[in-house]
PDB file of N, CA and C in Angstrom:
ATOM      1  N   UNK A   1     147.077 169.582-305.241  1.00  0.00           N
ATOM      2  CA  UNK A   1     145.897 170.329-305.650  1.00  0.00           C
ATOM      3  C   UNK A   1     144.696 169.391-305.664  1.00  0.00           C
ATOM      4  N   UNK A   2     143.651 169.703-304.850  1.00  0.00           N
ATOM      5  CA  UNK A   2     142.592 168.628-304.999  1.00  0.00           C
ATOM      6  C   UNK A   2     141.904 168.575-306.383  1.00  0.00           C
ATOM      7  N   UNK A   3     140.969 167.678-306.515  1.00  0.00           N
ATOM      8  CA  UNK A   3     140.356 167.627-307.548  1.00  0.00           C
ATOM      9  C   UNK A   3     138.979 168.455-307.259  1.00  0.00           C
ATOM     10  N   UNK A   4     138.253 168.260-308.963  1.00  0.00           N
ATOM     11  CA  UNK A   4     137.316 169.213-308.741  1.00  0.00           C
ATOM     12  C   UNK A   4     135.974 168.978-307.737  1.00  0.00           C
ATOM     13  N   UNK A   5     135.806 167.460-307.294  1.00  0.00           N
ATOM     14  CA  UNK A   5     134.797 167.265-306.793  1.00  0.00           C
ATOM     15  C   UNK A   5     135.594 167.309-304.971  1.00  0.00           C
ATOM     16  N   UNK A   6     136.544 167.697-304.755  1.00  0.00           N
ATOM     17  CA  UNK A   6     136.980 168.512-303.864  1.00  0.00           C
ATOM     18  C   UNK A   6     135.693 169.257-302.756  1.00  0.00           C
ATOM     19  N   UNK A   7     135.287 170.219-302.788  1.00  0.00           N
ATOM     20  CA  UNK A   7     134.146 171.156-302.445  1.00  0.00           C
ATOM     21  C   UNK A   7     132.708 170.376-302.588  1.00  0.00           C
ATOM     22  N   UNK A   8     132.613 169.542-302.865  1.00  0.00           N
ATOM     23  CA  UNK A   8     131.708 168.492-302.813  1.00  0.00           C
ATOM     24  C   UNK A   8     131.613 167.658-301.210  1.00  0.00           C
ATOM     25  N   UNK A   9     132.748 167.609-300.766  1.00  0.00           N
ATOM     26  CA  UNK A   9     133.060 166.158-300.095  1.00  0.00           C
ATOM     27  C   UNK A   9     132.663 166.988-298.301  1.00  0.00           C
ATOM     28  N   UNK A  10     132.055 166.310-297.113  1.00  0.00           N
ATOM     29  CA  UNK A  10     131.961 166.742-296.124  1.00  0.00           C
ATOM     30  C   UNK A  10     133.566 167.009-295.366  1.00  0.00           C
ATOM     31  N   UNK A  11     133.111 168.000-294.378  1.00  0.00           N
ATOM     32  CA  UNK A  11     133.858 167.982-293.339  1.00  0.00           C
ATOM     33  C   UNK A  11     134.978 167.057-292.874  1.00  0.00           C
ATOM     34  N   UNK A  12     134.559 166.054-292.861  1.00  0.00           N
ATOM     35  CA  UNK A  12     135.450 164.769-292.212  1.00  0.00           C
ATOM     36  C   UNK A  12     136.162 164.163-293.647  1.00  0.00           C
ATOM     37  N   UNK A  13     135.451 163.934-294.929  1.00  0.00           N
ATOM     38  CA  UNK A  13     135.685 163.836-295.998  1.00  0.00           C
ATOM     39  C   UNK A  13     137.179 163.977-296.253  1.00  0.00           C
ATOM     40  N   UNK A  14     137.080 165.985-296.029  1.00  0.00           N
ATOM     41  CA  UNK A  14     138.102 166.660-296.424  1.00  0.00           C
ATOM     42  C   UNK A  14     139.584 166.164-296.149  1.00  0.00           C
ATOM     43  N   UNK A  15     139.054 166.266-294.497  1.00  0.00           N
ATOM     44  CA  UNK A  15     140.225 165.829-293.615  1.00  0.00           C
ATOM     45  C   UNK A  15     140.838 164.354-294.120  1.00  0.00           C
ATOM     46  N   UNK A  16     139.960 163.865-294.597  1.00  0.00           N
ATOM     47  CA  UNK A  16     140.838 162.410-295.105  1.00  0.00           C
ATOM     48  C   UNK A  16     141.716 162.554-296.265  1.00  0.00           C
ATOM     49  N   UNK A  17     140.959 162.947-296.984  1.00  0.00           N
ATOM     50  CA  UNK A  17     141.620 163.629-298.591  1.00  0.00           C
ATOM     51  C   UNK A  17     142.869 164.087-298.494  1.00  0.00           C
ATOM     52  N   UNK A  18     142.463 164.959-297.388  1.00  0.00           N
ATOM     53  CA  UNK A  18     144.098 166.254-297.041  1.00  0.00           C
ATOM     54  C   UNK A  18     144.922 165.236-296.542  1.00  0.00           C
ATOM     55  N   UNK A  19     144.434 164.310-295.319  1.00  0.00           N
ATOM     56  CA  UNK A  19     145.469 163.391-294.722  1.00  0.00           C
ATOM     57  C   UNK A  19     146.401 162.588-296.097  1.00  0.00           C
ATOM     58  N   UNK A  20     145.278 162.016-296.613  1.00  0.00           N
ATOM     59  CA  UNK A  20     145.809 161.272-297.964  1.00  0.00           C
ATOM     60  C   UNK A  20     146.453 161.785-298.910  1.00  0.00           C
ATOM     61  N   UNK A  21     146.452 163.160-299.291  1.00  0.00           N
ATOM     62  CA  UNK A  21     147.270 163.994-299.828  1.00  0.00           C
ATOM     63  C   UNK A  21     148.253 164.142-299.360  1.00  0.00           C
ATOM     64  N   UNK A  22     148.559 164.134-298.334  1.00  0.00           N
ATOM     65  CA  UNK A  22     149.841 164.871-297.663  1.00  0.00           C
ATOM     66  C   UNK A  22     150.834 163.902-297.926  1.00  0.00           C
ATOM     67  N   UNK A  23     150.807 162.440-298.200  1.00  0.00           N
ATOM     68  CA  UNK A  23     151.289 161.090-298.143  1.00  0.00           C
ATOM     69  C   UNK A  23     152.264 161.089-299.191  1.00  0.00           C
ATOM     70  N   UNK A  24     153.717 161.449-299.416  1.00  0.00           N
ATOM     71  CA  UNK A  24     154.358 161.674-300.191  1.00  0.00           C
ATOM     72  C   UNK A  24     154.101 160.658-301.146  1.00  0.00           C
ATOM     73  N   UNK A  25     154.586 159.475-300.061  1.00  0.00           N
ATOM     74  CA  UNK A  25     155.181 158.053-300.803  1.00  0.00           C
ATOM     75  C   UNK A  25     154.755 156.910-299.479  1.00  0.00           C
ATOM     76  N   UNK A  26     154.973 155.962-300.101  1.00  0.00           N
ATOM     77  CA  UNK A  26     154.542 154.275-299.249  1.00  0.00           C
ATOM     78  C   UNK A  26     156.177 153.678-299.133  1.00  0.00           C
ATOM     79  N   UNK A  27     156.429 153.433-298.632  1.00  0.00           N
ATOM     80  CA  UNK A  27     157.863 152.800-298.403  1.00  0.00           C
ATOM     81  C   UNK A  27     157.258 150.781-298.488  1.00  0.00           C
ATOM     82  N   UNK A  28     158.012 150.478-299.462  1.00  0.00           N
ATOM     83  CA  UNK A  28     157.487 149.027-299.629  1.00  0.00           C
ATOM     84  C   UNK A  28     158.793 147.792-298.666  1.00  0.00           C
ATOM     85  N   UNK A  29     158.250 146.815-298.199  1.00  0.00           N
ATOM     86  CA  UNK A  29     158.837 145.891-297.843  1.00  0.00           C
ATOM     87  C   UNK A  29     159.232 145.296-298.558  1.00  0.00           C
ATOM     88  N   UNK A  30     160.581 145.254-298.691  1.00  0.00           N
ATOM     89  CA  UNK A  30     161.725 144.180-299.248  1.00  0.00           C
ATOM     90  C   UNK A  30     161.174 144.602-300.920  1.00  0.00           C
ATOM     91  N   UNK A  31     161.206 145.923-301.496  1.00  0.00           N
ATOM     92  CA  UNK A  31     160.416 145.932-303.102  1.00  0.00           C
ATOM     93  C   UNK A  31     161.206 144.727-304.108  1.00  0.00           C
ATOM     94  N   UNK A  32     162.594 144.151-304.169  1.00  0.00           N
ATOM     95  CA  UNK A  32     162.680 143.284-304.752  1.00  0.00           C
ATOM     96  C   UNK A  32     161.742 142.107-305.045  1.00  0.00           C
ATOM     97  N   UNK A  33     161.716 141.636-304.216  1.00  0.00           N
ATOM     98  CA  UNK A  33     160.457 140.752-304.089  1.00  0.00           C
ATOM     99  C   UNK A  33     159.186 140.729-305.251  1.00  0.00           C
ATOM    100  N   UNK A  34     159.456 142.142-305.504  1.00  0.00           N
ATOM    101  CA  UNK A  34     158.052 142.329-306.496  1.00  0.00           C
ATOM    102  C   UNK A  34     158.700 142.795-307.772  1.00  0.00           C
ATOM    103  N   UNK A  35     159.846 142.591-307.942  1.00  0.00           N
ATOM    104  CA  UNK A  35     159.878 143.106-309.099  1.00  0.00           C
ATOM    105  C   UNK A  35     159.894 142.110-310.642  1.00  0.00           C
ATOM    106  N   UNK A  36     159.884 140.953-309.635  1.00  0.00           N
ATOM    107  CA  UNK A  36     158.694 139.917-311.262  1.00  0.00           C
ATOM    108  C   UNK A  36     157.701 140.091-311.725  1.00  0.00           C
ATOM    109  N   UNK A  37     156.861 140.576-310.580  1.00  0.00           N
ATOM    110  CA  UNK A  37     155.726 140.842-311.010  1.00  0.00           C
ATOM    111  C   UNK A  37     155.680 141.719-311.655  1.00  0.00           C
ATOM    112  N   UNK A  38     156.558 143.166-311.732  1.00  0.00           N
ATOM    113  CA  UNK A  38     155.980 144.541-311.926  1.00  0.00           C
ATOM    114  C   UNK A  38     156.814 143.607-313.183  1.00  0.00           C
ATOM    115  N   UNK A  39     157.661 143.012-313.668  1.00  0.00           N
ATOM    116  CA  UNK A  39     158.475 142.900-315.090  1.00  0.00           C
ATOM    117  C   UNK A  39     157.177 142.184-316.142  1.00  0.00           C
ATOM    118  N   UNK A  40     156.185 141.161-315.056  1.00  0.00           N
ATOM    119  CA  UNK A  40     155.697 140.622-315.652  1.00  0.00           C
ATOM    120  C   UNK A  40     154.654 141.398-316.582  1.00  0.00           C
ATOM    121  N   UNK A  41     153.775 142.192-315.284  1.00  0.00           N
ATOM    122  CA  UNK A  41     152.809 143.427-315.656  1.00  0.00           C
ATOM    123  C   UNK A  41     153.095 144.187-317.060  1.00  0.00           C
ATOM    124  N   UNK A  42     154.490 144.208-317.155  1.00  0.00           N
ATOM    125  CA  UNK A  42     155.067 145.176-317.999  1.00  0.00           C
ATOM    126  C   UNK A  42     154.940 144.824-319.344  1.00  0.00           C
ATOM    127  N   UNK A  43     155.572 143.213-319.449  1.00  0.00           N
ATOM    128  CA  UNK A  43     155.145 142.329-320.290  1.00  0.00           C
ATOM    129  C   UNK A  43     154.298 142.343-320.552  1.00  0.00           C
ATOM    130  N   UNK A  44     152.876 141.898-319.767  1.00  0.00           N
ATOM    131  CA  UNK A  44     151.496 142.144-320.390  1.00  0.00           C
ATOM    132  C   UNK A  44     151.088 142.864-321.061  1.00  0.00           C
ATOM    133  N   UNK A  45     151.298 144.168-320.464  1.00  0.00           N
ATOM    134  CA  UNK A  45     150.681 145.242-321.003  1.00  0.00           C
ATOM    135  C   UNK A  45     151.252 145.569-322.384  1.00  0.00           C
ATOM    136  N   UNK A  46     152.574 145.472-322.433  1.00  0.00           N
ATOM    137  CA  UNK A  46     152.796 145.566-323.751  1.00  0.00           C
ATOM    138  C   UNK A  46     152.435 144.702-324.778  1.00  0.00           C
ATOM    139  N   UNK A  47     152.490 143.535-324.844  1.00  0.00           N
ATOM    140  CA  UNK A  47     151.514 142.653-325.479  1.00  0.00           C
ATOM    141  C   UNK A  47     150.585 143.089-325.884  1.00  0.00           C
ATOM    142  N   UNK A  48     149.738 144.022-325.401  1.00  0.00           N
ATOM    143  CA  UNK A  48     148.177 143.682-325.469  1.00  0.00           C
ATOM    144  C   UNK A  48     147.270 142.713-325.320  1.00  0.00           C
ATOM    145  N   UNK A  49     147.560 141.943-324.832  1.00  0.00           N
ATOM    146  CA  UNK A  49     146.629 140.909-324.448  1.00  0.00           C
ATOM    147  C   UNK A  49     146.000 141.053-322.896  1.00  0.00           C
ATOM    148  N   UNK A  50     144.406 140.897-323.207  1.00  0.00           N
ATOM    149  CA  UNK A  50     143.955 140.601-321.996  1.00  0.00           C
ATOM    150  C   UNK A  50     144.330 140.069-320.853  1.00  0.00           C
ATOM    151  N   UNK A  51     143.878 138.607-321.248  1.00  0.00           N
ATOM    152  CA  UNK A  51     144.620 137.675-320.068  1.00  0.00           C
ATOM    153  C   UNK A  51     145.596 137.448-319.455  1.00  0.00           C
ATOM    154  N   UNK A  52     146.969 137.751-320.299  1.00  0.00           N
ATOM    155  CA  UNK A  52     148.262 138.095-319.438  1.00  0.00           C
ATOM    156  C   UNK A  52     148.104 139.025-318.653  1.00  0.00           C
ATOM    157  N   UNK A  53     147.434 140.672-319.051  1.00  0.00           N
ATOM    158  CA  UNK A  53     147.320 141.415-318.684  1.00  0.00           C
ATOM    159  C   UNK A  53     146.770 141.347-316.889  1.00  0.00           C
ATOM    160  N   UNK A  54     145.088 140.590-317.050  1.00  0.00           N
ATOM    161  CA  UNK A  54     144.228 140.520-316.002  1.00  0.00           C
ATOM    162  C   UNK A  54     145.376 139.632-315.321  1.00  0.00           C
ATOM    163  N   UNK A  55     145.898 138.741-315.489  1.00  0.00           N
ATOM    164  CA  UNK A  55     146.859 137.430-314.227  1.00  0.00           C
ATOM    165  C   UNK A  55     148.160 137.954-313.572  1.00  0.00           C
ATOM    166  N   UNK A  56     148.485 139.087-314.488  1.00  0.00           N
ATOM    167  CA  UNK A  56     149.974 139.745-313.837  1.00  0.00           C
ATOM    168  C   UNK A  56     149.348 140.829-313.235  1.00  0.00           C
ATOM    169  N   UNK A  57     147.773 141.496-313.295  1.00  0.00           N
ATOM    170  CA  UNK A  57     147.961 142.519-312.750  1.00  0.00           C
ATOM    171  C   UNK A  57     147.387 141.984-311.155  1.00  0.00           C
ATOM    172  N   UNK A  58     146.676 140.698-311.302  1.00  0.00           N
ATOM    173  CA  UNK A  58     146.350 140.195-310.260  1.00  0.00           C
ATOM    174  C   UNK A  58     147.096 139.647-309.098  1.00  0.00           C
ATOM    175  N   UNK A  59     148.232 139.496-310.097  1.00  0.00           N
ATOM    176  CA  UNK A  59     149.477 138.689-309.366  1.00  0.00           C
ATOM    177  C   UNK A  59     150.352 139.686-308.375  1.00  0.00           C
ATOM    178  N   UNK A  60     150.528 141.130-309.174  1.00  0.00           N
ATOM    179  CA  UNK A  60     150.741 141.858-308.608  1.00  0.00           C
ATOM    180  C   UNK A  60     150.119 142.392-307.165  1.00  0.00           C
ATOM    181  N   UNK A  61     148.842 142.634-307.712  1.00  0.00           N
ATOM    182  CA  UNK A  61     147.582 143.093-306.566  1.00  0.00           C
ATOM    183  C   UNK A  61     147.838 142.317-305.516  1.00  0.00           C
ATOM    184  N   UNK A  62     148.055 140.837-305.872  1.00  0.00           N
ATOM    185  CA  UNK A  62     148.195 139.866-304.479  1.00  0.00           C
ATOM    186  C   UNK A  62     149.353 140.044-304.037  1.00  0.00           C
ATOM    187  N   UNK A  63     150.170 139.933-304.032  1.00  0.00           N
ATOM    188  CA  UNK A  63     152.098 140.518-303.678  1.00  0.00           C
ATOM    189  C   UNK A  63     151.500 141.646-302.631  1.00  0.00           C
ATOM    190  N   UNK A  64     151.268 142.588-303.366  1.00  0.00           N
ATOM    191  CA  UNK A  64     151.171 143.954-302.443  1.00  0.00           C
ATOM    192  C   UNK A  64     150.254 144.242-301.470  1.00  0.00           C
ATOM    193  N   UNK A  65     149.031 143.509-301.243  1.00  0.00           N
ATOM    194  CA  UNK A  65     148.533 143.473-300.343  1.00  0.00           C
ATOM    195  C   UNK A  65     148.771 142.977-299.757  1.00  0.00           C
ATOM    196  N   UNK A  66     149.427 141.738-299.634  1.00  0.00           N
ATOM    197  CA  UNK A  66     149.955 140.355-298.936  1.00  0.00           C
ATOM    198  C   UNK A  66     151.151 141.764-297.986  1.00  0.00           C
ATOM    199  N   UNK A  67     152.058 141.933-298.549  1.00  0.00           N
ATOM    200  CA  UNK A  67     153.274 142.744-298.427  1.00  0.00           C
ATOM    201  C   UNK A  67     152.547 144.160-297.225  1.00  0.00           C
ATOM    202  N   UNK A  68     151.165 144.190-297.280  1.00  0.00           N
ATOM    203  CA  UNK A  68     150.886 145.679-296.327  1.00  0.00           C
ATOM    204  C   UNK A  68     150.256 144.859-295.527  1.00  0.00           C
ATOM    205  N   UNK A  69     149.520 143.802-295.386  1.00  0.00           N
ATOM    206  CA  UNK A  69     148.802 143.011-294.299  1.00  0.00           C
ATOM    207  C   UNK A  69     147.106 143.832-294.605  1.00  0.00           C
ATOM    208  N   UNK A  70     147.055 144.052-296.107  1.00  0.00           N
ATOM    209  CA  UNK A  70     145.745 144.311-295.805  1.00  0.00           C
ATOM    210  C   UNK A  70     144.851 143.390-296.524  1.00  0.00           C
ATOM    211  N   UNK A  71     143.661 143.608-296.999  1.00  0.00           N
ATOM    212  CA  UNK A  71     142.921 142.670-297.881  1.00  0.00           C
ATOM    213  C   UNK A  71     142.821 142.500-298.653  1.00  0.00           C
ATOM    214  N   UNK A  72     143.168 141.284-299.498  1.00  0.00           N
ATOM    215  CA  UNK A  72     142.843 140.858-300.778  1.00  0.00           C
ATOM    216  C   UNK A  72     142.029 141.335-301.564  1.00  0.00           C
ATOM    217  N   UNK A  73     142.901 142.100-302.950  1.00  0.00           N
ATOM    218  CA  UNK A  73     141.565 142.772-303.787  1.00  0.00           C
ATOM    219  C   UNK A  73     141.043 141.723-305.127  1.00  0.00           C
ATOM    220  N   UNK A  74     140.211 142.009-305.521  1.00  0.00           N
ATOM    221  CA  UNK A  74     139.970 141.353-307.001  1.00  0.00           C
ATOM    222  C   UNK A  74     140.377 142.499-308.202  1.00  0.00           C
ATOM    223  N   UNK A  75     141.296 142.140-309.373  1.00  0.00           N
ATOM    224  CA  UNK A  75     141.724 142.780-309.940  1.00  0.00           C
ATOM    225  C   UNK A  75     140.961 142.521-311.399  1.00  0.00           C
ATOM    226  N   UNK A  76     139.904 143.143-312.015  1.00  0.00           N
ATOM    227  CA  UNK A  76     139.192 143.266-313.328  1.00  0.00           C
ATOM    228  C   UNK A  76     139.684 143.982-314.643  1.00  0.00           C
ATOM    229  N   UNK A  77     141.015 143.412-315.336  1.00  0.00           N
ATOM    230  CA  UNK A  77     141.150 144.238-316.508  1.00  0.00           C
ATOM    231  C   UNK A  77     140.193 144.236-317.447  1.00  0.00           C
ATOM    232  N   UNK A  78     139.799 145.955-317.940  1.00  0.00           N
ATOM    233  CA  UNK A  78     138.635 145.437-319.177  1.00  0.00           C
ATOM    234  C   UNK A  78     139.403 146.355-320.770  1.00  0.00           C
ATOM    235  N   UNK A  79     138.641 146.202-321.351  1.00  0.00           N
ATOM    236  CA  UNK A  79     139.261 146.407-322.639  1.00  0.00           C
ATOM    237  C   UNK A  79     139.628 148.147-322.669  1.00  0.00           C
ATOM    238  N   UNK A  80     138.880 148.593-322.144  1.00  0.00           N
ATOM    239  CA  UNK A  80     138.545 149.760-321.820  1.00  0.00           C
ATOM    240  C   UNK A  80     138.216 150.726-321.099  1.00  0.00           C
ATOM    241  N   UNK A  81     138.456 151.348-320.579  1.00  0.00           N
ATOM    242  CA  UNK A  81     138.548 152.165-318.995  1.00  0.00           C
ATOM    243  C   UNK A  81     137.017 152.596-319.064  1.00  0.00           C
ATOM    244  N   UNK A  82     136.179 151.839-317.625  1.00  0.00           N
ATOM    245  CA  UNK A  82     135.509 152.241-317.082  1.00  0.00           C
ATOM    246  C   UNK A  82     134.821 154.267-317.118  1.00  0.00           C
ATOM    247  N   UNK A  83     133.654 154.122-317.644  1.00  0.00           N
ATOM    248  CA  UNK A  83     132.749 155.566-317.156  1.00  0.00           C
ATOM    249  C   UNK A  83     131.919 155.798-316.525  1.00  0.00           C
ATOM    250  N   UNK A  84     131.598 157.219-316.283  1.00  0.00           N
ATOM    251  CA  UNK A  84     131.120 157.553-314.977  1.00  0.00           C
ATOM    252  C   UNK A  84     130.547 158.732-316.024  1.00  0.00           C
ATOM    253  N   UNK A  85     128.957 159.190-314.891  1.00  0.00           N
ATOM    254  CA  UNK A  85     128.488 160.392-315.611  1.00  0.00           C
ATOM    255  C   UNK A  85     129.892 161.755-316.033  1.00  0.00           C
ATOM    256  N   UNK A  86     130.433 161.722-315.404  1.00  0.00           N
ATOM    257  CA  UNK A  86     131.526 163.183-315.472  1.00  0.00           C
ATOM    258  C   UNK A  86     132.737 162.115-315.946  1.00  0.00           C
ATOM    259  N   UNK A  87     132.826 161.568-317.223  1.00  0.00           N
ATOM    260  CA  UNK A  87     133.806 161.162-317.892  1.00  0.00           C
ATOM    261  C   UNK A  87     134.920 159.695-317.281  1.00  0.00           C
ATOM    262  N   UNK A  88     135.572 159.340-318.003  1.00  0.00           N
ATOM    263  CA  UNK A  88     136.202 158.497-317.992  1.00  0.00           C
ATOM    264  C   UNK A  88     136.877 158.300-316.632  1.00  0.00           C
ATOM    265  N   UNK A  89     137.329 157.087-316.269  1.00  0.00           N
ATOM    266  CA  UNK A  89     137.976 156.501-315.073  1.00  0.00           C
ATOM    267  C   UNK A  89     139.229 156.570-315.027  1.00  0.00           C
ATOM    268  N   UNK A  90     139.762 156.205-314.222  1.00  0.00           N
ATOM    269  CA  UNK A  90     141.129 155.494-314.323  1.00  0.00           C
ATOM    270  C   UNK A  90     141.320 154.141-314.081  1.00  0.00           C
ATOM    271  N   UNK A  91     140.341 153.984-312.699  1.00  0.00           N
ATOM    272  CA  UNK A  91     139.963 153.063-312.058  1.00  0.00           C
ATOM    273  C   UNK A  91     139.034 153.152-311.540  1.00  0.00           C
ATOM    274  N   UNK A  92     137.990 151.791-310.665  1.00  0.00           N
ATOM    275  CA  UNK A  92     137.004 151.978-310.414  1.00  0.00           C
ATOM    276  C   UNK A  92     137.140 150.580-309.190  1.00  0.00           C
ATOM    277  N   UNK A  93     136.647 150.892-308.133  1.00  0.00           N
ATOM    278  CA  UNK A  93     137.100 150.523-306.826  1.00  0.00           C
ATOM    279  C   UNK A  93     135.589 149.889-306.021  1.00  0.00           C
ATOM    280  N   UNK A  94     135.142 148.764-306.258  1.00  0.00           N
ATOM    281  CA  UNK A  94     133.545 148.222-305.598  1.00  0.00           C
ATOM    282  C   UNK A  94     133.810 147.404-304.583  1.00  0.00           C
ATOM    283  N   UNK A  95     133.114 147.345-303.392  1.00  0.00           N
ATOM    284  CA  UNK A  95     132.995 146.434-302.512  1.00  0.00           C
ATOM    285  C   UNK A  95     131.999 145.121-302.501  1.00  0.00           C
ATOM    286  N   UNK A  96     132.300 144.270-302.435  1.00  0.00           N
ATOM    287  CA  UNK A  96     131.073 143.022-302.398  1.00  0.00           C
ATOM    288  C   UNK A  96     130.625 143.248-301.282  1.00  0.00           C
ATOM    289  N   UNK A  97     129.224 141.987-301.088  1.00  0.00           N
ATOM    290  CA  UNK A  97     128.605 141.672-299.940  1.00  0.00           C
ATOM    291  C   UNK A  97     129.297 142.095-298.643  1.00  0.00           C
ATOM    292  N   UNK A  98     130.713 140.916-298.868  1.00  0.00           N
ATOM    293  CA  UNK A  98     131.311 140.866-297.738  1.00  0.00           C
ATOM    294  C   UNK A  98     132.931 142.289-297.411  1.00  0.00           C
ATOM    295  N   UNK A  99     132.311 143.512-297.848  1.00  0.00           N
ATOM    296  CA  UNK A  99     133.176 144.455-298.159  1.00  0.00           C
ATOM    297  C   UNK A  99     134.890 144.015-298.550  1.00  0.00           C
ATOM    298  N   UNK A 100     135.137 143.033-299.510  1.00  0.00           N
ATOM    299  CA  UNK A 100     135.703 142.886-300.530  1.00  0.00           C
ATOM    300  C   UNK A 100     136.040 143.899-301.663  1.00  0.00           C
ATOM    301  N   UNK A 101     136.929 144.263-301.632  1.00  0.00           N
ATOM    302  CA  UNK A 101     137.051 145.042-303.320  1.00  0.00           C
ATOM    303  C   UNK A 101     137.665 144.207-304.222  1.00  0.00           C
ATOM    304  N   UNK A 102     136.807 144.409-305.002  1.00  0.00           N
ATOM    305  CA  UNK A 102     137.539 144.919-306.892  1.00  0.00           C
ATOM    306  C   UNK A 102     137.873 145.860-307.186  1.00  0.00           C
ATOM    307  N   UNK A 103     138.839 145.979-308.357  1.00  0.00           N
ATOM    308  CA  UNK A 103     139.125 147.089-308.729  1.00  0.00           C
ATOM    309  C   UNK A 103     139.188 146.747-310.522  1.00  0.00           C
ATOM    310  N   UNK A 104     138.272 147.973-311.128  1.00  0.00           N
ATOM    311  CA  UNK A 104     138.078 147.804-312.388  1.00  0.00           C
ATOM    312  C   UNK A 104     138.843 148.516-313.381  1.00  0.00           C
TER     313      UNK A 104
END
């Protein structure tokens, strides 16, 4: 079911959305491999602590991009989920100069 800003989005937009929707699942390479990280993540988060938090989720981020051959993201944990005029985030996804992402 799309979201509400759905009917918002152009023509070509759509078609991506729908493509991207249709995408059950990602089949991961060798997922063992990552499952320190995801133990570590897990760790963090339960903690509550920042900084474990931001280094395992980064650690992760790097694994899995490494693992699809795509580009290195920057991973920004903040105390508090990111807003937007129409309410709260989940995440929040910026490109630098050199079309780089973060993700907040």
């Amino acid at each position: 079911m799309p979201f509400s800003y759905y009917h918002r989005l152009s023509r070509s937009q759509k078609c991506i959305y729908d493509a991207s929707d249709r995408i059950a699942k990602v089949e991961l390479y060798r997922p063992a491999l990552h499952q320190s990280r995801v133990s570590s993540l897990k760790d963090a988060l339960e903690s509550g602590e920042l900084p474990p938090t931001q280094r395992a989720s980064q650690e992760l981020a790097d694994g899995l991009t490494e693992s699809f051959g795509v580009p290195r993201l920057v991973v920004r944990v903040q105390e508090r989920r990111p807003s937007w005029e129409t309410g709260e985030l989940h995440g929040l996804y910026e490109a630098d100069e050199e079309g780089r992402y973060r993700v907040s």
